[in-house]
Protein backbone atom coordinates (compact mmCIF):
# COMPACT_ATOMS: atom_id res chain seq x y z
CA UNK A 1 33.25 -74.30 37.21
CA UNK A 2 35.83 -71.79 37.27
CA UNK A 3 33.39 -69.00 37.63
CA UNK A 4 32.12 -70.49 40.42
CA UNK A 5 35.62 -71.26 42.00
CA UNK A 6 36.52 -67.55 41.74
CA UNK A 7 33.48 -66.50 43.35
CA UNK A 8 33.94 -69.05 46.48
CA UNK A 9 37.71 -67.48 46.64
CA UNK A 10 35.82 -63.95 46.64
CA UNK A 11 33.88 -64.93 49.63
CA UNK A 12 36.75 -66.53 51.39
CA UNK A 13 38.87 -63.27 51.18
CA UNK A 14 35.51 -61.17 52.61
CA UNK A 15 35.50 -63.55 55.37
CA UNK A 16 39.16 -63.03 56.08
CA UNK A 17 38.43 -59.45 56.63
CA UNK A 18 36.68 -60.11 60.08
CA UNK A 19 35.12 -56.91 60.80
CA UNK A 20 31.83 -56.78 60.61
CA UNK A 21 31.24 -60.56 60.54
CA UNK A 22 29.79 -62.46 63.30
CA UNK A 23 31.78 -63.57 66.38
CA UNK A 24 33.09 -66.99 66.70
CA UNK A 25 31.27 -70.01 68.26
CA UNK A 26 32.89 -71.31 71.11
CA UNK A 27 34.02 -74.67 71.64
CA UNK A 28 32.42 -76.88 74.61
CA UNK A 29 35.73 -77.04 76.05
CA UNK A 30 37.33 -73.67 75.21
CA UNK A 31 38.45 -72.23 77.91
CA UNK A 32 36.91 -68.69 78.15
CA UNK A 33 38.05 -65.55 80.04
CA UNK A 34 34.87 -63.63 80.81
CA UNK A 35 34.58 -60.08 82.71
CA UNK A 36 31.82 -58.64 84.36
CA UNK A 37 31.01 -55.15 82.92
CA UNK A 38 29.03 -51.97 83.90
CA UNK A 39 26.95 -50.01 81.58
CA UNK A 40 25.16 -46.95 83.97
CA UNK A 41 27.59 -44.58 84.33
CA UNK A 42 27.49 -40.71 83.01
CA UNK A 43 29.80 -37.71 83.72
CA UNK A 44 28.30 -37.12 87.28
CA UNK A 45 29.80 -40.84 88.66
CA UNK A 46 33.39 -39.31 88.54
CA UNK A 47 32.67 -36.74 90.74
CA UNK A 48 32.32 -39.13 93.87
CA UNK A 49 35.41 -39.57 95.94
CA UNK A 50 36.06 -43.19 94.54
CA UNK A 51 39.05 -44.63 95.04
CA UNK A 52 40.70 -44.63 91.47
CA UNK A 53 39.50 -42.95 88.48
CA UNK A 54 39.28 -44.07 84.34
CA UNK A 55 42.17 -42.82 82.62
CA UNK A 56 39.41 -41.61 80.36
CA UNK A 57 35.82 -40.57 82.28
CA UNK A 58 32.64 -41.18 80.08
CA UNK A 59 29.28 -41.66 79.57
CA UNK A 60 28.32 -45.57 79.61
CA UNK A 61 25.75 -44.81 76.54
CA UNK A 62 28.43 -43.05 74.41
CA UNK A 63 29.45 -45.34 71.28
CA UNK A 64 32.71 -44.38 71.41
CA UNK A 65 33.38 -45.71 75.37
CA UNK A 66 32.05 -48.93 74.61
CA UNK A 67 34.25 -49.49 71.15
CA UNK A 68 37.11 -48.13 73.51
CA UNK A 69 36.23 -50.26 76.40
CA UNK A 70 35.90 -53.89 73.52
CA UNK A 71 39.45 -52.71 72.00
CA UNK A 72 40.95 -52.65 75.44
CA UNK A 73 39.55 -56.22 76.51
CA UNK A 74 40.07 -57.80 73.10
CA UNK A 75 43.93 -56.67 72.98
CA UNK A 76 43.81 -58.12 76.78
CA UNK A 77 42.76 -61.56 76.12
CA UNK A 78 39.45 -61.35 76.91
CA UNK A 79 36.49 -63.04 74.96
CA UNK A 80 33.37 -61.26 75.96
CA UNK A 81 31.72 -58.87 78.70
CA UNK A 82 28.92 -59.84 80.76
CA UNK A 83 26.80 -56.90 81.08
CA UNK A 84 24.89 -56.54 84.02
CA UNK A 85 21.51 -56.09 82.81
CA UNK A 86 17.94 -55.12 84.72
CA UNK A 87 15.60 -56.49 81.75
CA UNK A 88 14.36 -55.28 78.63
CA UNK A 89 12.60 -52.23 79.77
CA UNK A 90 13.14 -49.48 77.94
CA UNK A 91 12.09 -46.66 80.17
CA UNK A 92 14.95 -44.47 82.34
CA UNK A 93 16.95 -48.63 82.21
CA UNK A 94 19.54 -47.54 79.98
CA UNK A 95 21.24 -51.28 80.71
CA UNK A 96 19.12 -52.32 77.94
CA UNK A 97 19.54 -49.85 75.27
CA UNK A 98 23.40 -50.19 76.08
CA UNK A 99 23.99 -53.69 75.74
CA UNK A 100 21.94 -53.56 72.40
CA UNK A 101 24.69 -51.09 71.30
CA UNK A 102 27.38 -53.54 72.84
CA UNK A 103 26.25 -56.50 70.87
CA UNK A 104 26.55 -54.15 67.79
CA UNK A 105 30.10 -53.18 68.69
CA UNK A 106 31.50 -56.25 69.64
CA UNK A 107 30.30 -57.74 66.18
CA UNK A 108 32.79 -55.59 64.43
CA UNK A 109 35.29 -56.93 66.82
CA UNK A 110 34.91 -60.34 67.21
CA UNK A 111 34.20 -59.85 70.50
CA UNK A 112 31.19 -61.22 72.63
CA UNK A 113 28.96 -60.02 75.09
CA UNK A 114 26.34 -61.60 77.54
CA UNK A 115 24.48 -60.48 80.63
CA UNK A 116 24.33 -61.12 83.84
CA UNK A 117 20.32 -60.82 84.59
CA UNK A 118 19.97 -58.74 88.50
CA UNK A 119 16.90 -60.29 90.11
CA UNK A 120 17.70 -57.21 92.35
CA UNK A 121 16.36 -54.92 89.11
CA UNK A 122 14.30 -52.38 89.97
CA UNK A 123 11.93 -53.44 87.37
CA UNK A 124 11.64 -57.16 88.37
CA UNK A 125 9.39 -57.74 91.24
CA UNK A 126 7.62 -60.88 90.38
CA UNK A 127 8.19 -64.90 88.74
CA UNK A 128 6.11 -63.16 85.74
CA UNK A 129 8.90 -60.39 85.54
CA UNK A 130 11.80 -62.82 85.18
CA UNK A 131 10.05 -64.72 82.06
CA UNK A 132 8.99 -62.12 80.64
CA UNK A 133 13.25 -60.80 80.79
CA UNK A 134 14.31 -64.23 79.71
CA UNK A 135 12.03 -64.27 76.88
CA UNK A 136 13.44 -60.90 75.43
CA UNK A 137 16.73 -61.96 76.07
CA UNK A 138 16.73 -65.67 74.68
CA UNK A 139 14.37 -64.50 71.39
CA UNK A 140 16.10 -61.23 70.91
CA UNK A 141 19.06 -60.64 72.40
CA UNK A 142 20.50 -64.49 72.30
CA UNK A 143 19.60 -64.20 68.38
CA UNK A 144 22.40 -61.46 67.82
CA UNK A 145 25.80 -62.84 66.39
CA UNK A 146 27.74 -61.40 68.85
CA UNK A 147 25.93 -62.88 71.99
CA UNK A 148 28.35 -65.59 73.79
CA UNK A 149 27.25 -69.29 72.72
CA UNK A 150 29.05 -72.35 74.06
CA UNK A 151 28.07 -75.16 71.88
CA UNK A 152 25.84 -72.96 70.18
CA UNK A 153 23.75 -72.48 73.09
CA UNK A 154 23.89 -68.83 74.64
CA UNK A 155 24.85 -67.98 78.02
CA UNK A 156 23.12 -66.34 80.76
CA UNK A 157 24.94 -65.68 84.15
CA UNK A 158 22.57 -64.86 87.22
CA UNK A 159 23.11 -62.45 90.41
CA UNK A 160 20.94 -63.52 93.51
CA UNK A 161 19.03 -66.00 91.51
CA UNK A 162 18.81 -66.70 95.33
CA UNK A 163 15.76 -64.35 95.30
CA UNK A 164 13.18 -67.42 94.29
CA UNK A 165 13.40 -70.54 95.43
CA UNK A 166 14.40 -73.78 94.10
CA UNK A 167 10.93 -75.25 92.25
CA UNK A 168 10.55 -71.01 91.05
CA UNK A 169 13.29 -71.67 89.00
CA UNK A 170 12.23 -75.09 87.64
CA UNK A 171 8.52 -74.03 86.82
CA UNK A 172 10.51 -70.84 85.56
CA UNK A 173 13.11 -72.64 82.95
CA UNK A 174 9.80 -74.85 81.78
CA UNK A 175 8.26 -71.61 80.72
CA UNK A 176 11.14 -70.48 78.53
CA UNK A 177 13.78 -73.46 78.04
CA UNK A 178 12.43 -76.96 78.73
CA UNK A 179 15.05 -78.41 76.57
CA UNK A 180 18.06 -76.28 78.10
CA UNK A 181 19.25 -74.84 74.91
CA UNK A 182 20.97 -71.94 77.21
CA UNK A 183 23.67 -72.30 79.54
CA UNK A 184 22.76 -70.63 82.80
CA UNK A 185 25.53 -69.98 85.66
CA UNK A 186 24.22 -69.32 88.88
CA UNK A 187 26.17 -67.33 91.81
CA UNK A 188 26.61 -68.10 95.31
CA UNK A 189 27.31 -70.90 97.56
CA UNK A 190 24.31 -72.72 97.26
CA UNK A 191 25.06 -75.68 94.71
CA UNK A 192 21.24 -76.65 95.19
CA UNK A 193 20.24 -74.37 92.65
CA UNK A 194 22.52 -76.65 90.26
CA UNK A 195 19.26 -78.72 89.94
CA UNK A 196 18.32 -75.91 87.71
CA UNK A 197 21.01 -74.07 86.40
CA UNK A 198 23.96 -75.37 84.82
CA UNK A 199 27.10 -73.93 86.27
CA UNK A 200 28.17 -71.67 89.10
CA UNK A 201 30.22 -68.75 89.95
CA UNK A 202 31.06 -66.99 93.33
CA UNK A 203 31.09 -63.35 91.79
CA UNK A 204 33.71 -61.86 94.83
CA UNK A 205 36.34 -64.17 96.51
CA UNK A 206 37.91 -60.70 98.04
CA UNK A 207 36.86 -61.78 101.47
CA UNK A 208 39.38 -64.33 101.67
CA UNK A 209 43.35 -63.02 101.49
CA UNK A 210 43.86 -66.30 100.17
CA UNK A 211 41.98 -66.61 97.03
CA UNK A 212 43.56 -69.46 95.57
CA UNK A 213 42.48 -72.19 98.17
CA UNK A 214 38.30 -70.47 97.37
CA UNK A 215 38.77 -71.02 94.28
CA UNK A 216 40.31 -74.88 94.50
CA UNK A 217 37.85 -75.53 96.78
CA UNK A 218 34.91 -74.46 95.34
CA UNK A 219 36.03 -76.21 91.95
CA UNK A 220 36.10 -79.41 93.82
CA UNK A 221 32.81 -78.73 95.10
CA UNK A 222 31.54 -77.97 91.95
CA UNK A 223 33.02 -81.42 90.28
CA UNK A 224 31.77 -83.37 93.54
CA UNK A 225 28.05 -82.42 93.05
CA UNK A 226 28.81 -83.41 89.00
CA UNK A 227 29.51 -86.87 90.18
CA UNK A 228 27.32 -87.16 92.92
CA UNK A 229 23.93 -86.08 90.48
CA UNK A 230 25.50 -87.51 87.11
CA UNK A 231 24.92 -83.79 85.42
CA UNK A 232 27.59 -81.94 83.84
CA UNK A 233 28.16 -78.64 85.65
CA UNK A 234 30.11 -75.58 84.81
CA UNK A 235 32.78 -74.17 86.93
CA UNK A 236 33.47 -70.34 86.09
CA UNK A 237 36.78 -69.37 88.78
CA UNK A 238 36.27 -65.59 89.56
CA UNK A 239 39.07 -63.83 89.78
CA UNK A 240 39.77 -60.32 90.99
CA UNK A 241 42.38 -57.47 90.93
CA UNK A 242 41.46 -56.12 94.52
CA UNK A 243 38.61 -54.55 96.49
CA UNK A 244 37.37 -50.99 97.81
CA UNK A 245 33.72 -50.72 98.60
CA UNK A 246 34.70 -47.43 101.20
CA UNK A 247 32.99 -44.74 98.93
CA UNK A 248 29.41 -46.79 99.20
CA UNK A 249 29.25 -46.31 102.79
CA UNK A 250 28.53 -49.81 103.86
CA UNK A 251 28.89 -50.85 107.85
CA UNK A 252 31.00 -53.51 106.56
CA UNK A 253 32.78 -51.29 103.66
CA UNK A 254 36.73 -52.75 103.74
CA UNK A 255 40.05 -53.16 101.12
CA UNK A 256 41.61 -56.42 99.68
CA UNK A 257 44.91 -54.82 99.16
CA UNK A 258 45.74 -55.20 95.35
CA UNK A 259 49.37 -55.90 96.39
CA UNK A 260 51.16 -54.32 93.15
CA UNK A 261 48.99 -57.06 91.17
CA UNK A 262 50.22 -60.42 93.64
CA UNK A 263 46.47 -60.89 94.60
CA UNK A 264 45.30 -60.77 90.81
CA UNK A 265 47.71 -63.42 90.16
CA UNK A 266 47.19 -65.40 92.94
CA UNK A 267 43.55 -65.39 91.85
CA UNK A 268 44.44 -66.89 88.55
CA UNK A 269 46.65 -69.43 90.10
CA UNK A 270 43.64 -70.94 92.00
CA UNK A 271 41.72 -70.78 88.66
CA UNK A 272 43.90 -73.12 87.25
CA UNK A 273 44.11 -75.24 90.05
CA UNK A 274 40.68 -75.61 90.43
CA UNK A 275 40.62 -77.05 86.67
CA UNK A 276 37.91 -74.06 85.95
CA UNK A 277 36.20 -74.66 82.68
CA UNK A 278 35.99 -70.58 82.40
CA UNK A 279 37.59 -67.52 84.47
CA UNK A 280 35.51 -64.68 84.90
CA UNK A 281 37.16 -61.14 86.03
CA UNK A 282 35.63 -59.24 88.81
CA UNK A 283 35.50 -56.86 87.24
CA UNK A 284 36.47 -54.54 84.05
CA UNK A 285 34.99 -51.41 85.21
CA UNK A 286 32.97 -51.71 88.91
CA UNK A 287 34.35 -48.65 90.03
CA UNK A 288 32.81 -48.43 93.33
CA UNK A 289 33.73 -51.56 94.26
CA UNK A 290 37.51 -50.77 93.23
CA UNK A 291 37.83 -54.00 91.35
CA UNK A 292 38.15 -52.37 87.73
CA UNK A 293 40.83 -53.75 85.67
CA UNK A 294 40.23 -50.76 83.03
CA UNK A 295 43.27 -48.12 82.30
CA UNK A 296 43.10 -45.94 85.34
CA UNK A 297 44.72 -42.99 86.52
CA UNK A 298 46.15 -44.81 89.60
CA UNK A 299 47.36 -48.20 87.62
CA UNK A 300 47.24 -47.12 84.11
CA UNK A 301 47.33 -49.83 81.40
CA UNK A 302 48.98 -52.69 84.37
CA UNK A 303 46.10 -54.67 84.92
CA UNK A 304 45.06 -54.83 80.98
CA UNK A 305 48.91 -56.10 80.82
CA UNK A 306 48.89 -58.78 83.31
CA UNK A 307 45.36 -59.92 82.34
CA UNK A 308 46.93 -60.63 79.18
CA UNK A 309 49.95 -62.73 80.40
CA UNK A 310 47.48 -64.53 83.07
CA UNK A 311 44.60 -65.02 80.23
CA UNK A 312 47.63 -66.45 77.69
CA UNK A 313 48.69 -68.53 80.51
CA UNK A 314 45.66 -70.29 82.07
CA UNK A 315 44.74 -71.41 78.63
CA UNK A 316 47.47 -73.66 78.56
CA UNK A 317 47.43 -74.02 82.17
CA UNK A 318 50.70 -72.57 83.10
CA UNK A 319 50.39 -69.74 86.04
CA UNK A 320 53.65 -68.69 87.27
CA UNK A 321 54.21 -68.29 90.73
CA UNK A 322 56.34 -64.99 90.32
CA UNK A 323 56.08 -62.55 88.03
CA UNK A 324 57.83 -62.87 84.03
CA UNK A 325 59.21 -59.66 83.35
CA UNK A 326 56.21 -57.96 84.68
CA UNK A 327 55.26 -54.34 83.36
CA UNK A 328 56.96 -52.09 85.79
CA UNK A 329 54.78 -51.83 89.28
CA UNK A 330 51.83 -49.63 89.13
CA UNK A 331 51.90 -46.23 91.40
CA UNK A 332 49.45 -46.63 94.39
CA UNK A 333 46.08 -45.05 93.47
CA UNK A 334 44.50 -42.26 95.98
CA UNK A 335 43.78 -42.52 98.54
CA UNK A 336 46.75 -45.39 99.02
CA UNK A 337 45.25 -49.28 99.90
CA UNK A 338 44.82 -50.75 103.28
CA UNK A 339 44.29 -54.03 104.61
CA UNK A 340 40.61 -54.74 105.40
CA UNK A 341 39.07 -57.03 107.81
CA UNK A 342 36.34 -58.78 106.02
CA UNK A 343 35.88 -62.63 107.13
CA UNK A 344 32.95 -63.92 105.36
CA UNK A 345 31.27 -63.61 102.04
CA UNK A 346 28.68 -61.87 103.12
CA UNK A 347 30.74 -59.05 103.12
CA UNK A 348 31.82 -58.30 99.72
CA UNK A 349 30.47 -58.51 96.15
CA UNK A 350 26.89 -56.23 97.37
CA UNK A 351 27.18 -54.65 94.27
CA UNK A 352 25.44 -50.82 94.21
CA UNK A 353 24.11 -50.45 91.12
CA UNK A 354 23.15 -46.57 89.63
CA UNK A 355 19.78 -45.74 89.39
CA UNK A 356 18.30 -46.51 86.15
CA UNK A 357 17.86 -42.52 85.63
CA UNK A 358 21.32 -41.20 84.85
CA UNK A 359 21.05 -37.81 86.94
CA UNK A 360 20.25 -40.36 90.04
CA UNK A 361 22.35 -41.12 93.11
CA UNK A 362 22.60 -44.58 92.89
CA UNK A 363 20.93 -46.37 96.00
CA UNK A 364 22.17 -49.66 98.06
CA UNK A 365 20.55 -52.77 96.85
């Protein structure tokens, strides 16, 4: 008996050790703070003329970025990244080889990761394409101890699930999860697609200089089609530092003014009043979208700082309205923010993604 006591205490004080050990489950009703992450950069992306730079440029395969990059969120508040992710193609895609090293690394940290499947991928051109992705991803991927699981069912965002329609999606999830053992969050503002998936997410509310009434109102709309179709749905509140899409060229290229960190806040404000089951950033490192909350030449370490006050207070649902001793203001990163002029939401969150091939100007999806 008292052999096998000491050996059960022996365990317990390995398992207090964390590292190394798998991530926690989360709770049905924990409330999660998510951020989108980006996993195709090398040493050429920081010569473009973006409008901020990382306090420290690297490669997006190199080990000791991502470790870097989990530290940072993890001492921030965050839970997990969700990697955007082109499939599990090998070949010149190094989104998949990077997010198997991200799982690894986020093990040790108690950290999570998921992705956030492109149906823009240059690899995915057919219904075929997208099971055969969601079969990797829910056998392989979903099976490591560090992928995000709500319930103990992993988590799959979507971007432009709006690619195939409606009864695609049905005859797709009957391929590879008839009994919905995954959580899958769509993106957009078409709630139809809630007859499939099981939550949604507007992945850029930068349109609108006044985020927080989005966000309320798209939580309500959210809750209104729960009770309308007696289904349980997810609402994940985006919320986002800024935006400065000028270096991709775009027609319609404009700036949400990051206000010394007022619109962040704001942002998170309308998370909480929307009563969103999760927050998801926009973004921890999109760099040509300027809506990185990663340490930064131009901001340094502020937005890491007042994502952890925000995180700490929409879990027990307290925003303030003004700052609480608030770092001091961050400097205004080159070249300085304007006002821009976008009205709709067509206009911002067209994400560029690199070219799978590193050496590769990234192209416009």
């Amino acid at each position: 008996m008292r052999k096998g006591f000491g050996i059960l205490c022996l365990l317990l004080v390995l398992f207090s050790l964390g590292t190394g050990y798998p991530a926690p489950a989360r709770a049905q009703n924990e409330r999660l703070v998510l951020a989108f992450y980006y996993a195709w950069y090398d040493q050429n992306t920081w010569q473009k003329p973006l409008s901020d730079q990382p306090a420290q440029p690297y490669a997006s395969a190199d080990p000791a970025a991502i470790e870097r990059h989990v530290s940072w969120a993890k001492g921030a508040g965050i839970d997990g990244f969700v990697q955007s992710w082109y499939g599990p193609w090998t070949q010149n895609n190094q989104t998949e080889t990077n997010f198997a090293a991200l799982l690894d690394i986020a093990a040790r940290y108690r950290f999570s990761a998921a992705v956030d499947l492109e149906l823009t991928s240059p690899f995915i051109h057919s219904e075929a394409d997208v099971v055969t992705a969601l079969r990797h991803l829910l056998t392989v991927h979903a099976a490591h101890p560090a992928y995000l699981r709500v319930g103990g069912r992993p988590v799959i965002f979507f971007w432009r699930q709006q690619r195939y329609p409606l009864a695609t999606w049905q005859a797709i999830r009957q391929q590879v999860d008839p009994d919905r053992q995954s959580i899958w969050i769509a993106e957009g503002t078409d709630l139809s697609y809630l007859g499939v998936f099981d939550g949604n997410h507007l992945y850029s509310v930068a349109w609108d200089p006044a985020p927080e009434g989005v966000l309320t109102r798209w939580g309500r709309r959210v809750r209104d089609w729960s009770a309308r179709n007696g289904r349980f749905a997810y609402w994940v509140a985006t919320v986002m530092p800024g935006y400065d899409d000028r270096v991709t060229g775009r027609a319609d290229a404009f700036v949400r003014d990051r206000a010394g960190g007022e619109y962040y806040r704001r942002c998170w404000q309308g998370a909480v009043s929307s009563g969103a089951d999760w927050v998801i950033i926009t973004s921890f490192n999109e760099w040509m979208e300027g809506t990185q909350i990663e340490p930064s030449v131009g901001y340094g370490d502020f937005y890491l700082n007042l994502t952890r006050e925000l995180a700490g207070a929409y879990r027990t649902a307290q925003i303030p309205p003004t700052p609480i001793s608030s770092p001091t203001p961050p400097p205004t990163a080159s070249p300085p923010p304007s006002e821009g002029g976008a009205t709709s939401p067509s206009a911002a969150g067209q994400r560029i993604p690199f070219s799978p091939t590193p050496s590769v100007t990234p192209t416009p999806t």
